[in-house]
N, C-alpha and C. Protein backbone atom coordinates (compact mmCIF):
# COMPACT_ATOMS: atom_id res chain seq x y z
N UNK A 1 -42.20 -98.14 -4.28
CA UNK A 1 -43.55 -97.97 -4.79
C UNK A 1 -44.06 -96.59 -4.37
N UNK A 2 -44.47 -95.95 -5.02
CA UNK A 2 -44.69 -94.26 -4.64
C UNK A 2 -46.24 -94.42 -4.21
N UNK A 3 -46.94 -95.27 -4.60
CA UNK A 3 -48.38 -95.06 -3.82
C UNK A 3 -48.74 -96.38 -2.91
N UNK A 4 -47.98 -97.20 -2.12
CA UNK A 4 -48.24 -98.54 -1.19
C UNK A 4 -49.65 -98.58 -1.12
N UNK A 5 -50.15 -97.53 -0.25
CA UNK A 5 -51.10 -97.50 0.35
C UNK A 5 -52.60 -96.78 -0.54
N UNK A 6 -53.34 -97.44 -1.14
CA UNK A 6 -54.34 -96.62 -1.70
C UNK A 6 -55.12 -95.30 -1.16
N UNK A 7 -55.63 -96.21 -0.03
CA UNK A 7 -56.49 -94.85 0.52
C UNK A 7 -56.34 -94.18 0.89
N UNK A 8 -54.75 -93.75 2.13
CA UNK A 8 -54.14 -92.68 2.43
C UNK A 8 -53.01 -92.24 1.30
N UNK A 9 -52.77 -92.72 0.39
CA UNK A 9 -51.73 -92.06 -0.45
C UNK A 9 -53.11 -91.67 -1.62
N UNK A 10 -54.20 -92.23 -2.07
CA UNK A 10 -54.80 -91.60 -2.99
C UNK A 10 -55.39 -90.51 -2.86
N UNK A 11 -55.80 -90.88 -1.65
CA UNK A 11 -57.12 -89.98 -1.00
C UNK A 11 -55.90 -88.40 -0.98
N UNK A 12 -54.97 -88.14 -0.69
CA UNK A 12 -53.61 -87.28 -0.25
C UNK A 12 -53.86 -86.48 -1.71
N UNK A 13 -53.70 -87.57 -2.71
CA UNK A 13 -53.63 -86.87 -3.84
C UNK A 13 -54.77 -86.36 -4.61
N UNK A 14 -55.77 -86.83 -4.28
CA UNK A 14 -57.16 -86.52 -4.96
C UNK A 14 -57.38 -84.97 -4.56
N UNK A 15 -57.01 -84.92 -3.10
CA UNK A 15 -57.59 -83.72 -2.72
C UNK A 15 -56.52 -83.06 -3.10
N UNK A 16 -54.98 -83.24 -3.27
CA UNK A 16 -54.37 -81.98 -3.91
C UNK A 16 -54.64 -81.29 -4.95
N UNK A 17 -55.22 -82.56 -5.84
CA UNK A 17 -56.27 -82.08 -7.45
C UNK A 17 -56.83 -81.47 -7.15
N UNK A 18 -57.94 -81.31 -5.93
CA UNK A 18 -59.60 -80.19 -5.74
C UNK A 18 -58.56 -79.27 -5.73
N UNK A 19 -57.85 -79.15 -5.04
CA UNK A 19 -57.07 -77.76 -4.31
C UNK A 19 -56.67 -77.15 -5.30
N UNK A 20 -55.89 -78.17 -6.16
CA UNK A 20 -54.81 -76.93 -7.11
C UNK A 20 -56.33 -76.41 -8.20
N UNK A 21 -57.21 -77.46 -8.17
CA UNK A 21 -58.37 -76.98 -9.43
C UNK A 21 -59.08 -75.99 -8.99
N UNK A 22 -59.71 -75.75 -7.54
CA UNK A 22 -60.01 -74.75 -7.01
C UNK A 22 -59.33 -73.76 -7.09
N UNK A 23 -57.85 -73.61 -6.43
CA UNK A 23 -57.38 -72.54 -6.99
C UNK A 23 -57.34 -71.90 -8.55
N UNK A 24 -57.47 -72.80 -9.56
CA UNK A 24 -58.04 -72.72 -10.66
C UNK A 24 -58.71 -72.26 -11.49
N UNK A 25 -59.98 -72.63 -10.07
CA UNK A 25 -61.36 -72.32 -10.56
C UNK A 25 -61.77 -72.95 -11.73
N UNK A 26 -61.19 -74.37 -11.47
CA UNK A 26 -62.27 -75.42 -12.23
C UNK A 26 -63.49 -75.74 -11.96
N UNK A 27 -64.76 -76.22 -12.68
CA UNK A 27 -65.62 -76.96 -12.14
C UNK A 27 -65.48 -78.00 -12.43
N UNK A 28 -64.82 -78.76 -12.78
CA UNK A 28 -64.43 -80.38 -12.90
C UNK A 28 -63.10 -81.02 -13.02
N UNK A 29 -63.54 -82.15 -12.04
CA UNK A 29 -61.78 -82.56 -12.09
C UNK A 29 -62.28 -84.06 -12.72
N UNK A 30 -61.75 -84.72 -13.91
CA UNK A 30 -61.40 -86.15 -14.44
C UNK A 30 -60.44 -86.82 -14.49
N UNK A 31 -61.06 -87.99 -14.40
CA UNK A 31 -59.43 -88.81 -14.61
C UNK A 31 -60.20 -90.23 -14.97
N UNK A 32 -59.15 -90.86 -15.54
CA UNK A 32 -58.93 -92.42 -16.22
C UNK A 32 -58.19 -93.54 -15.29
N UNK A 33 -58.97 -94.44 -15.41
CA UNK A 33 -58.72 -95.58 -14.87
C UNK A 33 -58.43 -96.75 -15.52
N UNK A 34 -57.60 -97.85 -15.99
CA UNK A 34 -58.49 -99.13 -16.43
C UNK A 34 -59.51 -99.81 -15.85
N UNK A 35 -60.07 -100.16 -17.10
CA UNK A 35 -61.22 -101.34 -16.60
C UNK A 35 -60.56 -102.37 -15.78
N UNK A 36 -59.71 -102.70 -15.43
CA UNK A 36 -59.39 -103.59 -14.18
C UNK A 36 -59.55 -103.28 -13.13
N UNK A 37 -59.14 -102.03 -12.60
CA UNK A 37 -59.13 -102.02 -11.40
C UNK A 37 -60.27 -101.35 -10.77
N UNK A 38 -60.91 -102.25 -10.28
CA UNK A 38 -62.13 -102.33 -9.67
C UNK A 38 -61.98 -101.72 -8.56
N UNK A 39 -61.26 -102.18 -7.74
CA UNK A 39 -60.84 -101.47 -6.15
C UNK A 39 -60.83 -100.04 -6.43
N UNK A 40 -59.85 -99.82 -7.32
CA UNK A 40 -59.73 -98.60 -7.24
C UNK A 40 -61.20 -97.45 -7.42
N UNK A 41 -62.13 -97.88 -8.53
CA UNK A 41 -62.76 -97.53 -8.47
C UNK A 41 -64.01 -97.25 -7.94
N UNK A 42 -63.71 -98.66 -6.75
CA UNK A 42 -65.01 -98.65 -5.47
C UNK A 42 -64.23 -97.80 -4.81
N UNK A 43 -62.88 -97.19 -4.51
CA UNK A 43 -62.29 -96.32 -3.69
C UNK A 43 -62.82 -94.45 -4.32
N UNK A 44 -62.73 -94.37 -5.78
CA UNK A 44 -63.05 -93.18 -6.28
C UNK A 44 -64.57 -92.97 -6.10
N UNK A 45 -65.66 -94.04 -6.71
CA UNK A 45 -66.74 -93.57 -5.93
C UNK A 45 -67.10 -93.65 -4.55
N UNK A 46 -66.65 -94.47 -3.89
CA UNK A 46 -67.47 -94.91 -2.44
C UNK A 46 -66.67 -93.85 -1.44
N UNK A 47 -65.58 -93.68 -1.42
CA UNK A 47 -64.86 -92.42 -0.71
C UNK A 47 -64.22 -91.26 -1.00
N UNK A 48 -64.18 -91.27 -2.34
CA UNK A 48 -64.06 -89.91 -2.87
C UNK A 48 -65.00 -88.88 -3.45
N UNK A 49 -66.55 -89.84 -3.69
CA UNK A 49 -67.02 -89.36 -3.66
C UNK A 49 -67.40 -88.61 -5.49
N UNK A 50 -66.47 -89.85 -6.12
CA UNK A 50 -66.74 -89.34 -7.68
C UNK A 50 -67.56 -89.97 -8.16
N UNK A 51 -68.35 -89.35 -9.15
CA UNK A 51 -69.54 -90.15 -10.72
C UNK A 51 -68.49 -90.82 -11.76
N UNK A 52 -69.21 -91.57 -12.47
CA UNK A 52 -68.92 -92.38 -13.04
C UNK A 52 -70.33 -92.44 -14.07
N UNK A 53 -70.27 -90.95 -15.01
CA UNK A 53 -71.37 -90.68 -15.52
C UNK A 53 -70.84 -91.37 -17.24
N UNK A 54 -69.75 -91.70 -17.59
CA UNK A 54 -69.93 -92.54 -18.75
C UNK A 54 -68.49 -93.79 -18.99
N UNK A 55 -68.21 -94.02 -19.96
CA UNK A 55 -67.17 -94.67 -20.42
C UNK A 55 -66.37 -94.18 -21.08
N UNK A 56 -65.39 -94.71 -21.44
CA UNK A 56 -64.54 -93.65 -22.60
C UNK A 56 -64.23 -94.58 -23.78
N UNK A 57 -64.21 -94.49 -24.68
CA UNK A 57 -64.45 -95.37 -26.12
C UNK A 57 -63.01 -94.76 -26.80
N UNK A 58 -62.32 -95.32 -27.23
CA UNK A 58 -60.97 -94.97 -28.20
C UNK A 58 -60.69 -95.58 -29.04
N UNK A 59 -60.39 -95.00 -30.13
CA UNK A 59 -59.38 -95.44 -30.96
C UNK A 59 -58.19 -95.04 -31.32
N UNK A 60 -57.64 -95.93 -31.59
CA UNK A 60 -56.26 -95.40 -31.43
C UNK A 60 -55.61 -95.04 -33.42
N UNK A 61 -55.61 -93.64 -33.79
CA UNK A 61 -55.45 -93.87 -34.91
C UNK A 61 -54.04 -93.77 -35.60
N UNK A 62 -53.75 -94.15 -37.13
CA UNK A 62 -52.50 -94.08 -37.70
C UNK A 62 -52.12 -92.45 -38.29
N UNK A 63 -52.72 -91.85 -37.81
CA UNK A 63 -52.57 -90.45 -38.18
C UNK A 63 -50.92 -89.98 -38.38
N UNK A 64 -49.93 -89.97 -37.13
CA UNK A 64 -48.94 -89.87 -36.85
C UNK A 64 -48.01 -90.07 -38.12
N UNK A 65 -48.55 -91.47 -38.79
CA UNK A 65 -47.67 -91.93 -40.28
C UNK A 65 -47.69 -90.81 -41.30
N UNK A 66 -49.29 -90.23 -41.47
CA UNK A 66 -49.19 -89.43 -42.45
C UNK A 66 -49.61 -87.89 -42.25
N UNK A 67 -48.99 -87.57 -41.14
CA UNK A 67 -49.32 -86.49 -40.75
C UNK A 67 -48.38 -85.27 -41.51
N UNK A 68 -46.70 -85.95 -41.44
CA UNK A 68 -46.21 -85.69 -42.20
C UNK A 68 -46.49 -84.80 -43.85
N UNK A 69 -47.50 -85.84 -44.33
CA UNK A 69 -47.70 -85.49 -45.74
C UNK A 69 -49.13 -84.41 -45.68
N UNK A 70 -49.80 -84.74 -44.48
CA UNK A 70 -51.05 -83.66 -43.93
C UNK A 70 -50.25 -82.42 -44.10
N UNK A 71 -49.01 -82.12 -43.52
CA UNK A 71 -48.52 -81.05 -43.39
C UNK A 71 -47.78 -80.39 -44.42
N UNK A 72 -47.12 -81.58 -45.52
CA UNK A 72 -47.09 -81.28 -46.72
C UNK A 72 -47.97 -80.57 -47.71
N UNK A 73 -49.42 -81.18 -47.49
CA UNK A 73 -50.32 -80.38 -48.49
C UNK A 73 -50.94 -79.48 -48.08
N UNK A 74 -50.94 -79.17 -46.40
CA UNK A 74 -51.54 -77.77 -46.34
C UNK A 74 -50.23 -77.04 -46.65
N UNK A 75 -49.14 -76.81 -46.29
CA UNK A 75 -48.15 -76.17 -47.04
C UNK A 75 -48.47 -75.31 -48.22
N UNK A 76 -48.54 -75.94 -49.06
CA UNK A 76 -48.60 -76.23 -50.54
C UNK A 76 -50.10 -75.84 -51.21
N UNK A 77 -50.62 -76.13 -50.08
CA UNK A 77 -52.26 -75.24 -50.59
C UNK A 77 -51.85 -73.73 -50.17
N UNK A 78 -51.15 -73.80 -49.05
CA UNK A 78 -51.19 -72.00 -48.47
C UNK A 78 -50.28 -71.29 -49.30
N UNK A 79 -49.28 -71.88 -49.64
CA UNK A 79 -47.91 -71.42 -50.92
C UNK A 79 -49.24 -71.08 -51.83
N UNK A 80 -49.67 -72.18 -52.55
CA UNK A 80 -50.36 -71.83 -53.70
C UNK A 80 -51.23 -70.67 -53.98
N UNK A 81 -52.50 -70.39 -52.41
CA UNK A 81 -53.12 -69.89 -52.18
C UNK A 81 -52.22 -68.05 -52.27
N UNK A 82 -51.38 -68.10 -51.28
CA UNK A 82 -50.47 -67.13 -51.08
C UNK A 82 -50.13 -66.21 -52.79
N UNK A 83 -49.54 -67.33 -53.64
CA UNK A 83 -48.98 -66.91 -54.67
C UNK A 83 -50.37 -66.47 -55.28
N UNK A 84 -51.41 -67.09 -55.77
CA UNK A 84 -52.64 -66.39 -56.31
C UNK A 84 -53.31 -65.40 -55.97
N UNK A 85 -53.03 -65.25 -54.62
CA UNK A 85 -53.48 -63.82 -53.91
C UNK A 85 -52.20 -62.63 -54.47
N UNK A 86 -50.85 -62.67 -54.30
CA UNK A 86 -50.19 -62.04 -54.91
C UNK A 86 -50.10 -61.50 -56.41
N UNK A 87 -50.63 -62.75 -57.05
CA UNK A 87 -50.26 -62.96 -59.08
C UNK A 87 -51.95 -62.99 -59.41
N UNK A 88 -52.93 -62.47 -59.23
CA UNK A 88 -54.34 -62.68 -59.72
C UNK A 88 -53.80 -63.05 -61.24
């Protein structure tokens, strides 16, 4: 199990995030949780010290199927486009 221990193996890693983001020069570090785990997230606010300023809402879409053919017709608009700019 690579993380046994929550609070000394999370806490280990949370702050390697500030560090590498600081070196960065981020001003924000995020991350995702499921809605299950509760612990975890009384551990991210109550000792790490993070907000929990919204939710995250998804959908998951079928894009992937026809992305394919997305890429087909911009193609085919830019060919077209291309050739009319060439042939007025």
């Amino acid at each position: 199990m690579l993380f046994p221990n929550i609070t000394q193996d999370g806490r280990w890693l949370l702050e390697f995030i500030r560090e590498v983001a600081r070196c960065e020069n981020c001003r924000v570090v995020a991350l995702l949780s499921g809605l299950e785990r509760t612990d975890t997230h009384r551990f991210y606010q109550k000792q790490m010290n993070y907000d929990k300023p919204s939710y995250v809402f998804k959908k998951t879409l079928l894009w992937a199927l026809r992305h394919q053919d997305c890429q087909n017709d911009q193609t085919n608009q830019t060919t077209e486009l291309n050739r009319q700019a060439k042939y007025p």
